[in-house]
Protein backbone atom coordinates (compact mmCIF):
# COMPACT_ATOMS: atom_id res chain seq x y z
CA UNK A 1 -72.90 -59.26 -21.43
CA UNK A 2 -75.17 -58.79 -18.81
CA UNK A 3 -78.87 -59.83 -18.54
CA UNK A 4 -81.17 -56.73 -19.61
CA UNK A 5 -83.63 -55.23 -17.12
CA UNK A 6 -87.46 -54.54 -18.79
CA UNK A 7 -89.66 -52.68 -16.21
CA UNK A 8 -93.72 -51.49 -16.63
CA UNK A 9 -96.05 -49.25 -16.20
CA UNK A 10 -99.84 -50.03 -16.97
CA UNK A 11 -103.01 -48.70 -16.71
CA UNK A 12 -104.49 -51.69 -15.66
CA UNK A 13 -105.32 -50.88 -11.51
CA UNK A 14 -104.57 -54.22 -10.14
CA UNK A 15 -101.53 -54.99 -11.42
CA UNK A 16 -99.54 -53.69 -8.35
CA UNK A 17 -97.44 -56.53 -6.99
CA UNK A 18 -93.15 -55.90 -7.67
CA UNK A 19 -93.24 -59.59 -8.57
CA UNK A 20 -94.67 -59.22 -12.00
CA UNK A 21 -94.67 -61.92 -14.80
CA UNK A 22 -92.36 -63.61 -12.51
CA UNK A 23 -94.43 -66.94 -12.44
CA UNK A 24 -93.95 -67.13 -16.48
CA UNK A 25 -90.31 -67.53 -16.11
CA UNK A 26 -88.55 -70.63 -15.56
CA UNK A 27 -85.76 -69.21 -13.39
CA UNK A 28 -86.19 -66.97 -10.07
CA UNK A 29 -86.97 -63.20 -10.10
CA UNK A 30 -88.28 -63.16 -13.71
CA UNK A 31 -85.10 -64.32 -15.29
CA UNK A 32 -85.80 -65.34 -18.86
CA UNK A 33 -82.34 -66.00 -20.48
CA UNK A 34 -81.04 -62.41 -21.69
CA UNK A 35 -83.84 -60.48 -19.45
CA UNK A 36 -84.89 -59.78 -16.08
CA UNK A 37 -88.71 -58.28 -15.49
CA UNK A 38 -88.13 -55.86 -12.74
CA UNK A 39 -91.62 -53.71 -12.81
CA UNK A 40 -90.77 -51.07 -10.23
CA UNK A 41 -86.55 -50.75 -11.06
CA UNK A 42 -85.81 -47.31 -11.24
CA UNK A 43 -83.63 -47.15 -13.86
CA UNK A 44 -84.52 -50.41 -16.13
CA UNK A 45 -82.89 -50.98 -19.82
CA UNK A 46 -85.95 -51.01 -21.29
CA UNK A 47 -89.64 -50.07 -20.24
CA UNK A 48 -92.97 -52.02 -21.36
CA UNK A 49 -96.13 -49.76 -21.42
CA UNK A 50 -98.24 -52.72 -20.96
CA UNK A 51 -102.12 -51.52 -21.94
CA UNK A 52 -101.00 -47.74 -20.95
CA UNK A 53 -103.09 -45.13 -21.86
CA UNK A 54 -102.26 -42.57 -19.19
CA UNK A 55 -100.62 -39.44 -21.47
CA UNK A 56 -103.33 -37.10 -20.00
CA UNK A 57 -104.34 -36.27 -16.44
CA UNK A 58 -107.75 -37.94 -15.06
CA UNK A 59 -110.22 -35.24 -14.41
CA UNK A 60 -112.13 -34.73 -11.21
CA UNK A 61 -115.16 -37.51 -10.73
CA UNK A 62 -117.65 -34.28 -9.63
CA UNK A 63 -118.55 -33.04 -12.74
CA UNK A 64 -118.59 -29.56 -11.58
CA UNK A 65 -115.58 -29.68 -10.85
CA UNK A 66 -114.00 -31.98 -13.98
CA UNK A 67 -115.58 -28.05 -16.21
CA UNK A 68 -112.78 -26.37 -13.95
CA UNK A 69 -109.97 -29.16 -13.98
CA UNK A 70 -110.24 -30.71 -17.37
CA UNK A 71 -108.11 -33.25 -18.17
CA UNK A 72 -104.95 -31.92 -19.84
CA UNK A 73 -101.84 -33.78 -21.26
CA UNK A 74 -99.36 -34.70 -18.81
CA UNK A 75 -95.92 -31.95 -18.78
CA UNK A 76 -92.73 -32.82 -20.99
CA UNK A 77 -91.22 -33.67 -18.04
CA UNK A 78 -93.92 -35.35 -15.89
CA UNK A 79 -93.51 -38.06 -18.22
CA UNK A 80 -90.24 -37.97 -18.57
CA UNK A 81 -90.01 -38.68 -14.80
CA UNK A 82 -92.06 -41.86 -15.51
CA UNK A 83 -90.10 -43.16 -18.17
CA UNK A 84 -87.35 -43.43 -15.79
CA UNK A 85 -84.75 -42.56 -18.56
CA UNK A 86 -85.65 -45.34 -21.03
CA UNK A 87 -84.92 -43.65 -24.44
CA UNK A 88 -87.58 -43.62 -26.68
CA UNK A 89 -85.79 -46.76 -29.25
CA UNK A 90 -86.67 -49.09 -26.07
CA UNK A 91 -89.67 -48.33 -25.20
CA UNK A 92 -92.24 -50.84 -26.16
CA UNK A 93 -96.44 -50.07 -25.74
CA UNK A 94 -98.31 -53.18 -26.10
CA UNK A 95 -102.23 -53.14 -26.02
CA UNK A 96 -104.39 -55.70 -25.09
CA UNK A 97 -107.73 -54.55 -24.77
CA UNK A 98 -110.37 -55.41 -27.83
CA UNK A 99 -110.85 -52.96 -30.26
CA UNK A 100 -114.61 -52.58 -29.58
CA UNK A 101 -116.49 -49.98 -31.62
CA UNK A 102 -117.46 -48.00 -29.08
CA UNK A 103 -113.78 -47.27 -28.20
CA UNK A 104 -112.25 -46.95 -31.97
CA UNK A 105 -111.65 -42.96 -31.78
CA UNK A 106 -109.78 -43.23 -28.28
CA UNK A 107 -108.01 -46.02 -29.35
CA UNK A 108 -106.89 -44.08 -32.47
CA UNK A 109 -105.90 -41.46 -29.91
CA UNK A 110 -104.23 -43.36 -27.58
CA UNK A 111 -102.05 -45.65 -30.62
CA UNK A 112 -100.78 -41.55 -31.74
CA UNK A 113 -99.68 -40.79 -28.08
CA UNK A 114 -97.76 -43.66 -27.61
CA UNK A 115 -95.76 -43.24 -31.03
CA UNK A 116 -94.91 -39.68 -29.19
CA UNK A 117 -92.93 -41.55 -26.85
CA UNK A 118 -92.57 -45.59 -27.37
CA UNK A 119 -90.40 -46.65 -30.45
CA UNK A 120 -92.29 -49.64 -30.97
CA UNK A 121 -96.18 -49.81 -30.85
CA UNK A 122 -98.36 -52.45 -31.37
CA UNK A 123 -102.05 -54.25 -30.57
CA UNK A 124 -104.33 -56.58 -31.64
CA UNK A 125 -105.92 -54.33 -34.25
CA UNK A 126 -105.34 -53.14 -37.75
CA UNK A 127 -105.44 -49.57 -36.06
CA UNK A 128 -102.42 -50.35 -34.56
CA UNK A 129 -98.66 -49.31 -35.86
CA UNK A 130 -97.93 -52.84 -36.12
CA UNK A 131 -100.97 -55.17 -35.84
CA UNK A 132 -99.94 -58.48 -33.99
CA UNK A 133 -101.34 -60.82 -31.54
CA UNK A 134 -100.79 -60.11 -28.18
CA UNK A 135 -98.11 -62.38 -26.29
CA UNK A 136 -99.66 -64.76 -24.06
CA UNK A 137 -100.70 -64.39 -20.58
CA UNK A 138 -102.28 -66.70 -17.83
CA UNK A 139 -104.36 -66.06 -15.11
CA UNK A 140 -104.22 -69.51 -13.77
CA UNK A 141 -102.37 -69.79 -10.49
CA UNK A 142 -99.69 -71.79 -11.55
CA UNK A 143 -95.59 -71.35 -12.03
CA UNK A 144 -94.10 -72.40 -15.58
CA UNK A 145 -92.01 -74.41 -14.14
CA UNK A 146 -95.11 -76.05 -12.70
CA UNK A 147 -97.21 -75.94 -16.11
CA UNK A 148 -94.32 -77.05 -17.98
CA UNK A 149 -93.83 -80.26 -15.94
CA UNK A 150 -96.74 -81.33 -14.28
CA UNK A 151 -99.25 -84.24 -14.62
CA UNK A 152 -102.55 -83.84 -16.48
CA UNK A 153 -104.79 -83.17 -13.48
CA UNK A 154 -107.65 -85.11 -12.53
CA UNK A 155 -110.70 -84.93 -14.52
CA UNK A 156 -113.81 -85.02 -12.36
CA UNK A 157 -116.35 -82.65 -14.23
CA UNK A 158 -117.61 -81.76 -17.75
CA UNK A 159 -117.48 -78.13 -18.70
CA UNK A 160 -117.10 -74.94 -17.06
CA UNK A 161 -116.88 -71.10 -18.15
CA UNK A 162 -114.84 -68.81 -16.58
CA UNK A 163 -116.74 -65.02 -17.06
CA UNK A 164 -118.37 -61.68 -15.80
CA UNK A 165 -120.82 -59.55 -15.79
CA UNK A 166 -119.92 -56.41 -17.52
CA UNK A 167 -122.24 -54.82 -19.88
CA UNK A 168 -120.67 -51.88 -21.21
CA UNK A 169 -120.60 -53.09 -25.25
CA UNK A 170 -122.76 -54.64 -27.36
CA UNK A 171 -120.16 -57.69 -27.43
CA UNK A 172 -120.30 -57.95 -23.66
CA UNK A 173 -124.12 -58.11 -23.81
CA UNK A 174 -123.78 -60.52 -26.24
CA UNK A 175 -122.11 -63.29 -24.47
CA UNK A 176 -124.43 -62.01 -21.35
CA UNK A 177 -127.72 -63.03 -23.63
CA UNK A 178 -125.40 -66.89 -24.21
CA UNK A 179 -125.07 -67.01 -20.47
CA UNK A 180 -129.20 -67.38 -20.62
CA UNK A 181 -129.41 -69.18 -23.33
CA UNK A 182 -127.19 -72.27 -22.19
CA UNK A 183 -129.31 -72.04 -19.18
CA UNK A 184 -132.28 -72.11 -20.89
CA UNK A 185 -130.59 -74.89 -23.19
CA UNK A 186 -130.15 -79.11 -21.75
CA UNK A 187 -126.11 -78.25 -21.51
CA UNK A 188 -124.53 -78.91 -18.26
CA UNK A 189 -121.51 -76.91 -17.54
CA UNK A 190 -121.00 -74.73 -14.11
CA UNK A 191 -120.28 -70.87 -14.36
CA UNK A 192 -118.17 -68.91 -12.36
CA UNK A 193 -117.15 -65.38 -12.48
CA UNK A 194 -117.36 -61.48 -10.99
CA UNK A 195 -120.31 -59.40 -10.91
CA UNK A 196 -122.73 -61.43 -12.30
CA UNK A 197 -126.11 -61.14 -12.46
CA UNK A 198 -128.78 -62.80 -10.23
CA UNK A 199 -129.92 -64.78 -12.36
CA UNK A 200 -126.71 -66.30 -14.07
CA UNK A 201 -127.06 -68.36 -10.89
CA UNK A 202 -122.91 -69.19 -10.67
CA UNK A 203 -120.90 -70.74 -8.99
CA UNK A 204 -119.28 -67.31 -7.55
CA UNK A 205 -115.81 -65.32 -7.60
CA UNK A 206 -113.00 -67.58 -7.73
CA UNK A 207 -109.40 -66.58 -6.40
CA UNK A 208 -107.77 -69.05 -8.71
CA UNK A 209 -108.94 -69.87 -12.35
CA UNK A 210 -106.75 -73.03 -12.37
CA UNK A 211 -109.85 -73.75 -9.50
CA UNK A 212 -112.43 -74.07 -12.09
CA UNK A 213 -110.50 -75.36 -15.07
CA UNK A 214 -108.37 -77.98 -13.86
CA UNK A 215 -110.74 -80.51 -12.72
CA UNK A 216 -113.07 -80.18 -15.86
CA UNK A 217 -112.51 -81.87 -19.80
CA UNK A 218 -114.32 -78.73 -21.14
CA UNK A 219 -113.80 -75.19 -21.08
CA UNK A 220 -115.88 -72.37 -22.71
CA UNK A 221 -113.33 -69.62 -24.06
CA UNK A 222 -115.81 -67.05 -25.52
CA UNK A 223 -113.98 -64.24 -26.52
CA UNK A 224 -115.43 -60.52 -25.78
CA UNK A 225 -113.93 -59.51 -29.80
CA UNK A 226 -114.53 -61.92 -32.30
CA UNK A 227 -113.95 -59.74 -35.82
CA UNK A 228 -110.54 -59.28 -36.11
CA UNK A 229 -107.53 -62.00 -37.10
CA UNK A 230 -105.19 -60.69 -34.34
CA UNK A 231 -107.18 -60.87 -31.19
CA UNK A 232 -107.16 -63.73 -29.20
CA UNK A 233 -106.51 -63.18 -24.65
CA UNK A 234 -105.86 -65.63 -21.89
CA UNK A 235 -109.34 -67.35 -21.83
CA UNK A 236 -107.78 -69.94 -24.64
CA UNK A 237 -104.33 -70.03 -22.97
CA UNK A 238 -105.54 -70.80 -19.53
CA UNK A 239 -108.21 -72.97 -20.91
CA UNK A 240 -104.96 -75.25 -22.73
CA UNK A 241 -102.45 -74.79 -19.71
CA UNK A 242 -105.41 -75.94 -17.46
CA UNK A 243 -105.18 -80.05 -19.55
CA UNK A 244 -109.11 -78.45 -20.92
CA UNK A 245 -110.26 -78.61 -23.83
CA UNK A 246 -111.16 -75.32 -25.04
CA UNK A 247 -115.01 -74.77 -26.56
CA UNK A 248 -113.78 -71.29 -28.17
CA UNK A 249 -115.59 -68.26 -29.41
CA UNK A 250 -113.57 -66.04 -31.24
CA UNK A 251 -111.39 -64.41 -34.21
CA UNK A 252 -108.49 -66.64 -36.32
CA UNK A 253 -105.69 -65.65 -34.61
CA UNK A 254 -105.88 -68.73 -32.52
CA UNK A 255 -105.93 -70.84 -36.33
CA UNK A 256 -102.35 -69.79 -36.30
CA UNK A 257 -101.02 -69.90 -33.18
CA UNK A 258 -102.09 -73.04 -32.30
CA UNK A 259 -102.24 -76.54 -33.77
CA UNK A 260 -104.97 -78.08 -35.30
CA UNK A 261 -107.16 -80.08 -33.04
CA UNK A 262 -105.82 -78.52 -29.73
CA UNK A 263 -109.13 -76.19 -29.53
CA UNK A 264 -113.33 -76.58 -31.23
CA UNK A 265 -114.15 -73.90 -32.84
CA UNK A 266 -117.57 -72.78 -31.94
CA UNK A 267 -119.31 -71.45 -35.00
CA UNK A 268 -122.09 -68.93 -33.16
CA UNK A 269 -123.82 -67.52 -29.67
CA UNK A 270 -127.17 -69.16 -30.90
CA UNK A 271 -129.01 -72.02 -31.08
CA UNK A 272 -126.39 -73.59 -33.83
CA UNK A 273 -123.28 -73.43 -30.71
CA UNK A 274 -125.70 -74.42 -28.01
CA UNK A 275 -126.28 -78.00 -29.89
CA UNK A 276 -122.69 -78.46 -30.87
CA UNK A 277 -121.67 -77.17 -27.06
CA UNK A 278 -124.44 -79.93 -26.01
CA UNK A 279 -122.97 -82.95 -28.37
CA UNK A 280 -118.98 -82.15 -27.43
CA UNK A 281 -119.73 -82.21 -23.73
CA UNK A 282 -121.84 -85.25 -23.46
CA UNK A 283 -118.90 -87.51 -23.34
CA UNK A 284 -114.79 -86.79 -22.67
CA UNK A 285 -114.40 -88.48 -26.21
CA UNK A 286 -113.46 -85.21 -27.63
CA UNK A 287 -111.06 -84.52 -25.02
CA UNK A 288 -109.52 -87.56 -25.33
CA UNK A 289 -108.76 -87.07 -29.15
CA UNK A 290 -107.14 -84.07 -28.48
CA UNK A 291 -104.99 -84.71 -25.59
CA UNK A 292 -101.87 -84.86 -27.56
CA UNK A 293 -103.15 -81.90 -29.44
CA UNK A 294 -103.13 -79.95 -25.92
CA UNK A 295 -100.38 -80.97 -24.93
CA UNK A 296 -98.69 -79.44 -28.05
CA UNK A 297 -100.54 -76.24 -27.66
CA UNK A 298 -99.48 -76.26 -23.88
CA UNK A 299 -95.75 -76.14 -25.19
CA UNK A 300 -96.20 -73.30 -27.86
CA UNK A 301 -97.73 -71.36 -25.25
CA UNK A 302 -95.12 -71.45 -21.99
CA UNK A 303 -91.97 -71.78 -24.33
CA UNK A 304 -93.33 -69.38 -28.04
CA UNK A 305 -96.08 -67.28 -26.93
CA UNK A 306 -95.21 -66.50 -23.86
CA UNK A 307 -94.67 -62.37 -22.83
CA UNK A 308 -91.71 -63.06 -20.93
CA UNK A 309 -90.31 -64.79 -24.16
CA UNK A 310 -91.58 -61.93 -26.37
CA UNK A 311 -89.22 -59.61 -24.18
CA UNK A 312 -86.56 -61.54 -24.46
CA UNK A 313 -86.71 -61.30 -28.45
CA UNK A 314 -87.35 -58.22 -28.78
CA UNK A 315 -84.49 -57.40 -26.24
CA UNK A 316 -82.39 -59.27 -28.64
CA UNK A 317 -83.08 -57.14 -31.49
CA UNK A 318 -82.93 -53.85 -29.49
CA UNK A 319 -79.86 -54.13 -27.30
């Protein structure tokens, strides 16, 4: 039998490039033992709705004109076109956003559109049609077969944190208000990120996350959703698949994906994680302890958790 081929579509704006998920595989052109991840084939076996929430038009930005040209669900057959005649038994929506208050009613909506269309349907929510953690990602710029194989890098620094700057929930302000406060706080650790404000004073945009993770012990992972037990993103994976040891913020999903010791738990955004942040990073003792604890974690992440893996299962069971 011959390998399956999974395509996407997302509503995510960056993800453009044909070459998709193809550095998570350890063979060429996003081979992963029964599947290949084609995102652009015209005619795939099965299609992944990865964070897709376009069923309706997008109105006009003027707003005189968005009262004339509302936005309107998209035609039978407009979609139809863009499921590029998957049937609906393998089509697959996965979510990844947080399931932030402020979003709960369009989330309910968009969770009912997809069951319209996708026979399987699931995020990191108890909203969802089937609640789960979201297969892993990374960000860092590194192949598996590179991750999987190579050296602990060379540990030069003490702790950095990876962020931005947006504002739009009461979460996001949240960790904003921690950016000051470990400022404000004797912790040394160097910030990078987008769209930060002034006086975050970091390091800057970065290209590459594996940049400002590889050469430190320490990593802050804060989380922007804390209050669920299914979400947990990429800031803990490429935290682990960086040799760091993660300082994470966030729900208990990451209690049972990983093992015990390969990530501290940090208990608060106040004065309570400040001190513990303060004690962990004053010496690579800590990351020492757990270096066979990340290099477990490091496994169940390329080889378990991974997306391309997650595919491949569920291609199993779907074929």
């Amino acid at each position: 039998m011959g390998r399956s081929i999974v395509g996407m579509l997302s509503s995510y704006g960056n993800i453009t490039q044909s070459d998709w998920l193809w550095n998570q595989t350890p063979e060429p052109f996003g081979v992963w033992r029964n599947i290949q991840i084609l995102k652009d084939a015209p005619r795939p076996d099965f299609l992944l709705l990865y964070n897709f929430h376009d069923f309706y038009t997008r109105p006009p930005r003027n707003r005189l004109l968005r009262r004339l040209q509302p936005s309107r669900p998209f035609k039978p057959e407009e979609l139809e076109t863009r499921w590029r005649g998957v049937t609906q038994a393998r089509m697959i929506s996965l979510v990844r956003e947080p399931p932030f208050e402020e979003k709960l009613k369009q989330r309910s909506a968009d969770y009912e559109q997809a069951q319209r269309y996708c026979g399987y349907v699931s995020g990191p929510d108890d909203l969802a049609p089937v609640p789960d953690y979201m297969p892993a990602i990374w960000y860092v710029g590194r192949s598996f077969a590179e991750l999987n194989s190579s050296a602990v890098p060379t540990k030069i620094r003490s702790c950095s944190w990876v962020t931005s700057g947006i504002s739009r929930t009461a979460n996001h302000r949240k960790r904003l208000n921690f950016i000051r406060q470990l400022q404000d706080h004797p912790v040394q650790f160097d910030l990078y990120g987008r769209d930060l404000p002034d006086w975050a004073k970091s390091q800057g945009t970065i290209a590459d996350k594996w940049h400002a993770l590889a050469p430190y012990y320490y990593n802050l992972a804060i989380e922007n959703y804390a209050e669920n037990d299914w979400y947990v993103s990429e800031k803990l994976w490429d935290a682990l698949l960086s040799w760091c040891l993660p300082i994470y913020y966030g729900g208990t999903a990451a209690d049972k994906l990983l093992p015990p010791g390969s990530f501290v738990r940090l208990p608060s955004l106040d004065e309570k994680g400040l001190a513990l942040i303060q004690e962990i990073t004053a010496s690579p003792d800590a990351w020492y302890a757990a270096k066979d604890a990340i290099a477990e974690a490091r496994q169940i992440i390329l080889h378990k958790l991974n997306l391309v893996n997650w595919l491949s299962e569920f291609v199993d069971r779907h074929a």
